[in-house]
PDB file of N, CA and C in Angstrom:
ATOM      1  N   UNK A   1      90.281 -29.301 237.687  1.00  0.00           N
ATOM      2  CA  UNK A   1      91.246 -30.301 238.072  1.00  0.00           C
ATOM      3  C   UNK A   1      92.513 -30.087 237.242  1.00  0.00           C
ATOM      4  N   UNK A   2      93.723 -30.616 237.858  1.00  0.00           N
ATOM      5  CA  UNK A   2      94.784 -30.138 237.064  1.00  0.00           C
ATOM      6  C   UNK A   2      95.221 -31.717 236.418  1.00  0.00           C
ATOM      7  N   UNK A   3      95.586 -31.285 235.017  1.00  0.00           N
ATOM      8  CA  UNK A   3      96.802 -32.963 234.625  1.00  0.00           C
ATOM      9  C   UNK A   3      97.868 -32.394 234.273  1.00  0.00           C
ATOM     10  N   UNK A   4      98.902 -33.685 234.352  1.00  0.00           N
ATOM     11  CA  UNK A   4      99.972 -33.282 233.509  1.00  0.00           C
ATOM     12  C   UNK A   4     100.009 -34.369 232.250  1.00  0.00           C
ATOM     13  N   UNK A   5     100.383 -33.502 231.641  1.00  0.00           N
ATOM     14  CA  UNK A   5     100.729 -33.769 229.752  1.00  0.00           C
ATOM     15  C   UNK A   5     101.934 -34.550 229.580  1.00  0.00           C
ATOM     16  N   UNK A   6     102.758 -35.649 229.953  1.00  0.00           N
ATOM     17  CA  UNK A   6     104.238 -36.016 229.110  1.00  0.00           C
ATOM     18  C   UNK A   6     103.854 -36.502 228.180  1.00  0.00           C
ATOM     19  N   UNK A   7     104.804 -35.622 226.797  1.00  0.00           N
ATOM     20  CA  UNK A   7     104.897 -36.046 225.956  1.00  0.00           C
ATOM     21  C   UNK A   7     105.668 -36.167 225.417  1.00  0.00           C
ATOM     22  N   UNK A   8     106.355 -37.214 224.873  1.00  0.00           N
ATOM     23  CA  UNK A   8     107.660 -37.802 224.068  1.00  0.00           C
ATOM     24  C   UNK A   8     107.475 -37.172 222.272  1.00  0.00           C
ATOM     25  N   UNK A   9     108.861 -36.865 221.717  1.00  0.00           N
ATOM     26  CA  UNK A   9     109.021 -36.258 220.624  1.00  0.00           C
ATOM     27  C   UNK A   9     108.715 -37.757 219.871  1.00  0.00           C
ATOM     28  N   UNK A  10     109.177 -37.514 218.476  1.00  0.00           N
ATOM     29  CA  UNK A  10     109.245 -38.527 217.531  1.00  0.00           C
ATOM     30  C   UNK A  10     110.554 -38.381 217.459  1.00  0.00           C
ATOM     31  N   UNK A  11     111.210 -39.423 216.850  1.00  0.00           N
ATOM     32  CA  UNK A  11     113.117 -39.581 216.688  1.00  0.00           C
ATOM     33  C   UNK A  11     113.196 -38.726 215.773  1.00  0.00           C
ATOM     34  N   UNK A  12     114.501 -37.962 215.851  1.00  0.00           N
ATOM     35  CA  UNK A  12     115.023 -37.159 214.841  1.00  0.00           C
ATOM     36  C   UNK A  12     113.916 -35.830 214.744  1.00  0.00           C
ATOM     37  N   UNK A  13     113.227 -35.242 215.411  1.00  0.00           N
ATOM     38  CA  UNK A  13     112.138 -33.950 215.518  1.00  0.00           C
ATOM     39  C   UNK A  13     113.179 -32.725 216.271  1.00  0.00           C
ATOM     40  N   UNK A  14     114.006 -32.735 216.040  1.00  0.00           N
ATOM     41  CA  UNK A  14     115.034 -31.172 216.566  1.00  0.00           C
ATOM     42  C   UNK A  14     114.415 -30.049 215.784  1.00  0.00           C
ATOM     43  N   UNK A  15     114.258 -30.248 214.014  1.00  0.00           N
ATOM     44  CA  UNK A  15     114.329 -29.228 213.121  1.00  0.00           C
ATOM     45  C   UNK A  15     112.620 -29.435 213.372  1.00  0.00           C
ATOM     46  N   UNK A  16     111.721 -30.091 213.374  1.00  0.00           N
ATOM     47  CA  UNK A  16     110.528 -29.405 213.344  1.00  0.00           C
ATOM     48  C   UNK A  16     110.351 -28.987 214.852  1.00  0.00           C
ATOM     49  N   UNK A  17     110.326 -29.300 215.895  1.00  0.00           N
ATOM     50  CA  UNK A  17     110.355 -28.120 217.216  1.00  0.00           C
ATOM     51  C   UNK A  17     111.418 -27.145 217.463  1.00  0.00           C
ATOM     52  N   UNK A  18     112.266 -26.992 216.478  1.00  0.00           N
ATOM     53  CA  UNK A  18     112.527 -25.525 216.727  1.00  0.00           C
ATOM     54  C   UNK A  18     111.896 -24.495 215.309  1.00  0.00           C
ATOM     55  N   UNK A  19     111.311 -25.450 214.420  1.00  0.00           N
ATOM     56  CA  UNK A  19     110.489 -24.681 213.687  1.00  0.00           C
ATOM     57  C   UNK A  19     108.860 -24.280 214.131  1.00  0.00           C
ATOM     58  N   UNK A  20     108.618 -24.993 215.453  1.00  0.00           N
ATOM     59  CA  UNK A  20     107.449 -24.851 215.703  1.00  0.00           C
ATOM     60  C   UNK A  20     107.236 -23.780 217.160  1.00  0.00           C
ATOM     61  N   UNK A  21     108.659 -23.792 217.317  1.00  0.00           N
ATOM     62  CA  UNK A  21     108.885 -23.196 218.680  1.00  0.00           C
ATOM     63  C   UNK A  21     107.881 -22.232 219.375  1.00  0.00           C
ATOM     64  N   UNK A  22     108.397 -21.261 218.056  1.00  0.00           N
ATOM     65  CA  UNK A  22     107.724 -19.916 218.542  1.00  0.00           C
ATOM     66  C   UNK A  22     105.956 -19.646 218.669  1.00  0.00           C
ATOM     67  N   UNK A  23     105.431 -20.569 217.616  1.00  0.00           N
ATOM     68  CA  UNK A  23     104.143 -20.570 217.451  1.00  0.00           C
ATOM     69  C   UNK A  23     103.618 -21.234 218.375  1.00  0.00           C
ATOM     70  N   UNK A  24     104.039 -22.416 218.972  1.00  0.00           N
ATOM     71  CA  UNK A  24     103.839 -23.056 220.152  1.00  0.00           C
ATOM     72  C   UNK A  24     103.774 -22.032 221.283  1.00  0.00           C
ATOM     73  N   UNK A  25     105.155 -21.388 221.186  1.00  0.00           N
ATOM     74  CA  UNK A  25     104.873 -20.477 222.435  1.00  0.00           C
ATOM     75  C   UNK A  25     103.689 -19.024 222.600  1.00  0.00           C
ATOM     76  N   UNK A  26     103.530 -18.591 221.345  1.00  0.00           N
ATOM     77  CA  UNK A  26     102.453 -17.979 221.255  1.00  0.00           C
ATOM     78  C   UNK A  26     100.865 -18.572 221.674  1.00  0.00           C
ATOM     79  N   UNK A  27     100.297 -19.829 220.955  1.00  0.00           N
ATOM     80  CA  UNK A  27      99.827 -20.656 221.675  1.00  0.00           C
ATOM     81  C   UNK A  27      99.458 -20.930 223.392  1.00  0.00           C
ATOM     82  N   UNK A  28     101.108 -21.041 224.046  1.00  0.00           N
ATOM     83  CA  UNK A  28     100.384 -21.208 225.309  1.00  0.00           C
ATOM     84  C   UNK A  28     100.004 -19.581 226.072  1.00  0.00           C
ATOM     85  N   UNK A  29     100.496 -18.176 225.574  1.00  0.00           N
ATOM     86  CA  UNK A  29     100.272 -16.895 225.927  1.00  0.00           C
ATOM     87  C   UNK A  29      98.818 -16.897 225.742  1.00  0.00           C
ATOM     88  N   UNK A  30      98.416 -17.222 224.462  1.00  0.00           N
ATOM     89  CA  UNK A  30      96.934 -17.471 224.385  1.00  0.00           C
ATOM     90  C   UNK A  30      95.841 -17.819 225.469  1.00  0.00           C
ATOM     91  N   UNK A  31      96.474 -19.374 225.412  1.00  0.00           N
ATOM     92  CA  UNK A  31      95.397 -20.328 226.793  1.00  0.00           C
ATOM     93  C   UNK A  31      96.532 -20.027 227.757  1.00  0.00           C
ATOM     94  N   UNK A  32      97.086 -19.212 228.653  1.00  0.00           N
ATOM     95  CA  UNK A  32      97.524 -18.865 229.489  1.00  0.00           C
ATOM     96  C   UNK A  32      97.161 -19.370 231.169  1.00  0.00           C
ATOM     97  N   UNK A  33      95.694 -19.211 230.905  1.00  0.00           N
ATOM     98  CA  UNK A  33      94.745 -19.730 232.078  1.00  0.00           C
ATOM     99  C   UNK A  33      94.412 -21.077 232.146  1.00  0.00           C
ATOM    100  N   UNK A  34      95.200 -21.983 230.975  1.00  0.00           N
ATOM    101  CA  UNK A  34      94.539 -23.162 231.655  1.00  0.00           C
ATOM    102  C   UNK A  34      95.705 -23.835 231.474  1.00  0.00           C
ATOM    103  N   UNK A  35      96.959 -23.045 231.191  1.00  0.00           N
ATOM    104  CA  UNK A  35      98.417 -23.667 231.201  1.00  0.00           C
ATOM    105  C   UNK A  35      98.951 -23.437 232.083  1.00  0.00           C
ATOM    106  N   UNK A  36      99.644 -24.044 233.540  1.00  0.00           N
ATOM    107  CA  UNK A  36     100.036 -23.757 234.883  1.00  0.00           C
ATOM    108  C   UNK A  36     101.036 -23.997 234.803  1.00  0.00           C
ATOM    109  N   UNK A  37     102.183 -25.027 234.140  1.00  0.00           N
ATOM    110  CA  UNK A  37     103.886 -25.214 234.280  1.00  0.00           C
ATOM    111  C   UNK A  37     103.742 -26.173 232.755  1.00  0.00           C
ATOM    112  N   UNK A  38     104.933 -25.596 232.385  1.00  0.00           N
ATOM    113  CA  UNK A  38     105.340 -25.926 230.658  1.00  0.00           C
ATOM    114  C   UNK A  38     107.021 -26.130 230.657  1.00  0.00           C
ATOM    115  N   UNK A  39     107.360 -26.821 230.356  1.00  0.00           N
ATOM    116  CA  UNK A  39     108.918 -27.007 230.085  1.00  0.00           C
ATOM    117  C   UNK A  39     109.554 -28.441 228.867  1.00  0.00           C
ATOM    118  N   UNK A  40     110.824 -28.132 228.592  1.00  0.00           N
ATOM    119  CA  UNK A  40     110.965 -29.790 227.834  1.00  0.00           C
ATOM    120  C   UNK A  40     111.503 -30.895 228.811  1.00  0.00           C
ATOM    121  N   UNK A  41     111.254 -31.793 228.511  1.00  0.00           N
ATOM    122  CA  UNK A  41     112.077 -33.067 228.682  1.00  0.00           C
ATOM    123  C   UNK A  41     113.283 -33.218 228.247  1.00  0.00           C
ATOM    124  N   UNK A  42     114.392 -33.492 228.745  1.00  0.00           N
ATOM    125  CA  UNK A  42     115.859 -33.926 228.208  1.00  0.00           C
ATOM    126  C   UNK A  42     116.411 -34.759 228.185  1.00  0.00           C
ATOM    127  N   UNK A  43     117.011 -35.448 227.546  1.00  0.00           N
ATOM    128  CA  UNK A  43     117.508 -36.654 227.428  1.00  0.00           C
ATOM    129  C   UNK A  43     118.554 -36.671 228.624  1.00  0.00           C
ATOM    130  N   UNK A  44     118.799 -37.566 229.336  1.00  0.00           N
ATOM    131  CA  UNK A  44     120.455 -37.271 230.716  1.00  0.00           C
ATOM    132  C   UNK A  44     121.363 -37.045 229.891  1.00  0.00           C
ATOM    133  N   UNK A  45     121.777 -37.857 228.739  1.00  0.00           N
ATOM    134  CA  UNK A  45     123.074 -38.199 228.354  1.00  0.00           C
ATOM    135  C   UNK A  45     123.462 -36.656 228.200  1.00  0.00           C
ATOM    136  N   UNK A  46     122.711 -35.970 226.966  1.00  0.00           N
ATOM    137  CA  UNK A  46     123.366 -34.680 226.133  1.00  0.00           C
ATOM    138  C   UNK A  46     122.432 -33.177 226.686  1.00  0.00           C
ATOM    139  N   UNK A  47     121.205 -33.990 227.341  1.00  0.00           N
ATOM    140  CA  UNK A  47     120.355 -32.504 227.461  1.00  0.00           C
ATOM    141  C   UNK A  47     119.661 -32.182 226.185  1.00  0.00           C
ATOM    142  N   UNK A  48     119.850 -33.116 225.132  1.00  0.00           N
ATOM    143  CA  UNK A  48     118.910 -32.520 224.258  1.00  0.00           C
ATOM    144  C   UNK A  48     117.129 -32.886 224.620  1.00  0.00           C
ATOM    145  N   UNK A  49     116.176 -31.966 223.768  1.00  0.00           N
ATOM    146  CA  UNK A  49     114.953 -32.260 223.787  1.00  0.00           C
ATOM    147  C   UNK A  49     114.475 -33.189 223.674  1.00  0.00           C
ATOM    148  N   UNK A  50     113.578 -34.244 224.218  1.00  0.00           N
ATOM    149  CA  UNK A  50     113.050 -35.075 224.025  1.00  0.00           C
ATOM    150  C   UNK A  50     111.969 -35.324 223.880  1.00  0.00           C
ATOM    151  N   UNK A  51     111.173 -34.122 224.504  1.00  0.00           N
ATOM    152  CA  UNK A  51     110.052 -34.303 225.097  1.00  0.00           C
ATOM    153  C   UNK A  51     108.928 -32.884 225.480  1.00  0.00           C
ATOM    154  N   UNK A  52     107.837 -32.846 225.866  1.00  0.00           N
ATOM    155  CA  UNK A  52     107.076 -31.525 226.753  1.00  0.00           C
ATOM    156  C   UNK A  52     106.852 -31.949 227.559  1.00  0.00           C
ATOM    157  N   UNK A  53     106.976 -31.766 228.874  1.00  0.00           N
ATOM    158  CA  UNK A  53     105.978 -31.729 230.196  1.00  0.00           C
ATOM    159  C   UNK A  53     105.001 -30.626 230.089  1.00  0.00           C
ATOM    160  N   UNK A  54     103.815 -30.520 230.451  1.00  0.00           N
ATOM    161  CA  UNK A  54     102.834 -29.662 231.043  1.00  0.00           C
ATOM    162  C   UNK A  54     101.834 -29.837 232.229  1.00  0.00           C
ATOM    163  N   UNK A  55     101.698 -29.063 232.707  1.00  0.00           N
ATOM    164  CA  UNK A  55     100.580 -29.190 234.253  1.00  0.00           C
ATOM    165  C   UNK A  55      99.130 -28.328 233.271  1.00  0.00           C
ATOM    166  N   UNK A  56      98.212 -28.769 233.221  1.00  0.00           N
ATOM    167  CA  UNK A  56      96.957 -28.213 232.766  1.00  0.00           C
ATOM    168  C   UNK A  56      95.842 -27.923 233.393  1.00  0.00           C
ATOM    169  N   UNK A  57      95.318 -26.881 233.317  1.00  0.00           N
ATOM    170  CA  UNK A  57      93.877 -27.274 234.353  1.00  0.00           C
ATOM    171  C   UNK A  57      92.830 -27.148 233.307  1.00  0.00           C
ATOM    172  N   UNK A  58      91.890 -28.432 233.270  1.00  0.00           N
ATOM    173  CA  UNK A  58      90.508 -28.856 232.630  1.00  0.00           C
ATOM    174  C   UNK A  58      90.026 -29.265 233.535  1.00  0.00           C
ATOM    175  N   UNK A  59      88.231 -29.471 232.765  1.00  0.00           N
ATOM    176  CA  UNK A  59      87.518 -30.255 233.529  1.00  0.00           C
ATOM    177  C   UNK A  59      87.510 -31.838 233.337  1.00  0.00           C
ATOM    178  N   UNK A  60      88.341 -32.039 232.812  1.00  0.00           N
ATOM    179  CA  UNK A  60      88.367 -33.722 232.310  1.00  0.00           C
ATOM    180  C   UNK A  60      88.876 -34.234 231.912  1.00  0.00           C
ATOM    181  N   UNK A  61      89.650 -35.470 231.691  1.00  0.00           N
ATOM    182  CA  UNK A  61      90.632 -36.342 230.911  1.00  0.00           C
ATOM    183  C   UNK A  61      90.691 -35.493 229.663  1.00  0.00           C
ATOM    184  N   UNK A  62      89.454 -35.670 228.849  1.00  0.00           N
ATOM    185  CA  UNK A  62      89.171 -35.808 227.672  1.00  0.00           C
ATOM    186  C   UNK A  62      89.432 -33.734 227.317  1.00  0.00           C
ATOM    187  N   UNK A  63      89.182 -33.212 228.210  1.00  0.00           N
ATOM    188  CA  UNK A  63      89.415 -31.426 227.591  1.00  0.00           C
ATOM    189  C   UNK A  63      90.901 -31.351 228.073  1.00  0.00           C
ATOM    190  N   UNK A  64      91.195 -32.447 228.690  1.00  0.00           N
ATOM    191  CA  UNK A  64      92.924 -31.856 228.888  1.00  0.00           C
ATOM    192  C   UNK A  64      93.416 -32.227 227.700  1.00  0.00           C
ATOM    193  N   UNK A  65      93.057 -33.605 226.956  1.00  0.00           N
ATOM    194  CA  UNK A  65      93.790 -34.397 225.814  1.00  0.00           C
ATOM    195  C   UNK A  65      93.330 -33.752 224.737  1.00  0.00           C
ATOM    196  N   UNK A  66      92.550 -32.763 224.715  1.00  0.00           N
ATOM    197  CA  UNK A  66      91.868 -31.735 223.504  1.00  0.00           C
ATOM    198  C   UNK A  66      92.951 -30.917 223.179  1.00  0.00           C
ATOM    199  N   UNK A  67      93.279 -30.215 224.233  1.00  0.00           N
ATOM    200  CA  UNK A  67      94.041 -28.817 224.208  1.00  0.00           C
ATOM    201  C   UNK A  67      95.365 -29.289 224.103  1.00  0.00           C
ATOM    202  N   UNK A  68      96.023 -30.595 224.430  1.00  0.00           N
ATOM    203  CA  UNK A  68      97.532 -30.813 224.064  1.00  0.00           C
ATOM    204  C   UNK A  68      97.619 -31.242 222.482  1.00  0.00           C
ATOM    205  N   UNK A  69      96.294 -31.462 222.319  1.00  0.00           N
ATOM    206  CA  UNK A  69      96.385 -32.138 220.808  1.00  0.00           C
ATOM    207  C   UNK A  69      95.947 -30.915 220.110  1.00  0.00           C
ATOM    208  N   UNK A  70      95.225 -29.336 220.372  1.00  0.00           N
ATOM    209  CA  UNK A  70      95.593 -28.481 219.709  1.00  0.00           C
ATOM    210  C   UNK A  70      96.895 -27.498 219.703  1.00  0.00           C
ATOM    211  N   UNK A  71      97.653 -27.890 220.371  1.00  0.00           N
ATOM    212  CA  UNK A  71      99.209 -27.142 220.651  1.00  0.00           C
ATOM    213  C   UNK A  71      99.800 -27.759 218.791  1.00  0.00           C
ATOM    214  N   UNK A  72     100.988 -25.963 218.550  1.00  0.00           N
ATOM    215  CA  UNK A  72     101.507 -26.573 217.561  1.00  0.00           C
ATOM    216  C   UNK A  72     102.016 -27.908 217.576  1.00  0.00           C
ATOM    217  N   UNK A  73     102.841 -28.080 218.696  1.00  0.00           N
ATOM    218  CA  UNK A  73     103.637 -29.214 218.350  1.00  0.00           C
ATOM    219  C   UNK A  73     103.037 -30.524 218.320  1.00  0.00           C
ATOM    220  N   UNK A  74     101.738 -30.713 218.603  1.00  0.00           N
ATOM    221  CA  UNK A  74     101.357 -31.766 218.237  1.00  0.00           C
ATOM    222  C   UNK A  74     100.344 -31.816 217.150  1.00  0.00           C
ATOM    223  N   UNK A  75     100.028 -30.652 216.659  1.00  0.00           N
ATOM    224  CA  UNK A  75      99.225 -30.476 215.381  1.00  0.00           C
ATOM    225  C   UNK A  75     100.096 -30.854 214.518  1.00  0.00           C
ATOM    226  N   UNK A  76     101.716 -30.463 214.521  1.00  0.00           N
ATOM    227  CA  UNK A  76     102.547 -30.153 213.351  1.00  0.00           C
ATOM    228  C   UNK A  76     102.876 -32.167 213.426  1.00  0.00           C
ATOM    229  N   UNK A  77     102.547 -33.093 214.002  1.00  0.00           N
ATOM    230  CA  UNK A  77     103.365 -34.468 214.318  1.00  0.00           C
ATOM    231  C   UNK A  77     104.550 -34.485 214.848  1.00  0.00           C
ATOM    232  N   UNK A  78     104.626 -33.525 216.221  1.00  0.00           N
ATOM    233  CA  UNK A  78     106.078 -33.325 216.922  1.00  0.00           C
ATOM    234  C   UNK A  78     105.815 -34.781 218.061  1.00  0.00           C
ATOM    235  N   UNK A  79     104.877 -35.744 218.650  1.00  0.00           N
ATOM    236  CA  UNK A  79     104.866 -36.196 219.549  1.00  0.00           C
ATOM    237  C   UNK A  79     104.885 -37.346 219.053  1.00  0.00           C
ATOM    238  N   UNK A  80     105.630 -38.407 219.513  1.00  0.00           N
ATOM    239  CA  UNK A  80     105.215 -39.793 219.193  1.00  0.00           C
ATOM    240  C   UNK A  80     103.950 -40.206 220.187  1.00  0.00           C
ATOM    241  N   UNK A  81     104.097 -39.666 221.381  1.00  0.00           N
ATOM    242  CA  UNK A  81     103.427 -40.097 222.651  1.00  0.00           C
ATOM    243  C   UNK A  81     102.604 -38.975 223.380  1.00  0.00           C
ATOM    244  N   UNK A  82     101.618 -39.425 224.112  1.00  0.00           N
ATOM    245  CA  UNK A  82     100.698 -38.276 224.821  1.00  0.00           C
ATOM    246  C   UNK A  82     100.389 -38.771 225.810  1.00  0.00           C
ATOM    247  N   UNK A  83     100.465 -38.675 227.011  1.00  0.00           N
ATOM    248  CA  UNK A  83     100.343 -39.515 228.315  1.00  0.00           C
ATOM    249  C   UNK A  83      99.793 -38.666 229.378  1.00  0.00           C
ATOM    250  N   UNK A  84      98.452 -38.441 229.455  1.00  0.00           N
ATOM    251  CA  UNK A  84      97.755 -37.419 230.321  1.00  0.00           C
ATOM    252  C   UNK A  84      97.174 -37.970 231.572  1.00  0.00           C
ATOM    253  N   UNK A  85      97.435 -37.673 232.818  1.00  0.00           N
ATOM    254  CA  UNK A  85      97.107 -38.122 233.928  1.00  0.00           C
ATOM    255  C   UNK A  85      96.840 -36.789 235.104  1.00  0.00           C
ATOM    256  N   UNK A  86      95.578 -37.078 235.991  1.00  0.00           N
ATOM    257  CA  UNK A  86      95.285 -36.254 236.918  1.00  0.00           C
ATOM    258  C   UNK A  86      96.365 -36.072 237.587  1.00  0.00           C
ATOM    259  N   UNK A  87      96.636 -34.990 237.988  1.00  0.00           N
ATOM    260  CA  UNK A  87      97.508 -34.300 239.081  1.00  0.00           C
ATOM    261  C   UNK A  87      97.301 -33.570 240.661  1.00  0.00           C
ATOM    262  N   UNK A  88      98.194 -33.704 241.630  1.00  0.00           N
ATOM    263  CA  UNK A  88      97.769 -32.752 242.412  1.00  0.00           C
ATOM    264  C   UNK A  88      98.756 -32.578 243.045  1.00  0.00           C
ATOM    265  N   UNK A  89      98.755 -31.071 242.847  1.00  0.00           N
ATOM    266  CA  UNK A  89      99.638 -30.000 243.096  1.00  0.00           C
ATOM    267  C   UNK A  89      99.775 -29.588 244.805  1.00  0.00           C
ATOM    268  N   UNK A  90     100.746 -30.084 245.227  1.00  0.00           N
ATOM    269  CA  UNK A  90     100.927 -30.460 246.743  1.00  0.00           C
ATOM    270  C   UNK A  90     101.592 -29.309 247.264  1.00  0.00           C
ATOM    271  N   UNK A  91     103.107 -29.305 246.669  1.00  0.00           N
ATOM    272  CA  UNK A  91     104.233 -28.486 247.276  1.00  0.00           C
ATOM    273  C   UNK A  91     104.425 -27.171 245.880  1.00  0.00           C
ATOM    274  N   UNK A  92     105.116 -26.033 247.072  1.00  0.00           N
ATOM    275  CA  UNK A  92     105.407 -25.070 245.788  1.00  0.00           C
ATOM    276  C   UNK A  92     104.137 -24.672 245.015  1.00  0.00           C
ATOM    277  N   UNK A  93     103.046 -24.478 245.351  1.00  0.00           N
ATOM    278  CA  UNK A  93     102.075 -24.026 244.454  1.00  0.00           C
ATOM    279  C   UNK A  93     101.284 -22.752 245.042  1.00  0.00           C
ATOM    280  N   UNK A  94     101.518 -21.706 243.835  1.00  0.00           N
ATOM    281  CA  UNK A  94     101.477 -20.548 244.046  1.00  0.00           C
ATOM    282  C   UNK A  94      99.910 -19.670 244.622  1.00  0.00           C
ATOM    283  N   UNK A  95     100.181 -19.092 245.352  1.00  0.00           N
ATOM    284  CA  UNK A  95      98.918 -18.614 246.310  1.00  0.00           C
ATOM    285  C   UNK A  95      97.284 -18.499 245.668  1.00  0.00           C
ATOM    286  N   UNK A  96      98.226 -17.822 244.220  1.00  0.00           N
ATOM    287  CA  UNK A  96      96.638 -17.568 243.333  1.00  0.00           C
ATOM    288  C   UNK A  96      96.221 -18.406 242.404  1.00  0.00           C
ATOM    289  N   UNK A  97      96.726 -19.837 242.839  1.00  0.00           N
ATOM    290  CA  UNK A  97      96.138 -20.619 242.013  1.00  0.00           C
ATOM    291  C   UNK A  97      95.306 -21.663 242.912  1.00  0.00           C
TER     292      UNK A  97
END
């Protein structure tokens, strides 16, 4: 089953997610297979970061909320918030998935 992940930064977290950036992104190369769409959240006003979206595929609430809570950025205390909910992937979704 697929969820998606929003998750809200903590105020003032610019300097620790771009210190966590890269390791984060190594991270999702890793679990590759159970990470389907990854991007940030932006604030309207400026476009700065606010946030992660992710689409995940687990078998369960509870193994999706595992694996966002082993990502750097929420190991390192980049999230104030974690908001995981089933998904389903309607439009735009790619043949081999």
């Amino acid at each position: 089953m697929l969820y998606l992940a929003y998750c809200l930064d903590n105020t003032n977290s610019v300097a620790l997610r771009n210190a966590k950036r890269d390791e984060n992104w190594d991270y999702f190369m890793v679990h590759k297979e159970k990470l389907k769409i990854a991007g940030p959240i932006l604030a309207e006003q400026d476009e700065k970061t606010i946030g992660s979206l992710m689409i995940i595929e687990a078998a369960s609430h509870a193994e999706a909320l595992h694996w966002v809570k082993q990502t750097p950025f929420a190991k390192a205390g980049l999230f104030n918030s974690i908001d995981i909910r089933p998904w389903k992937w309607v439009i735009g979704k790619p043949k081999e998935i």
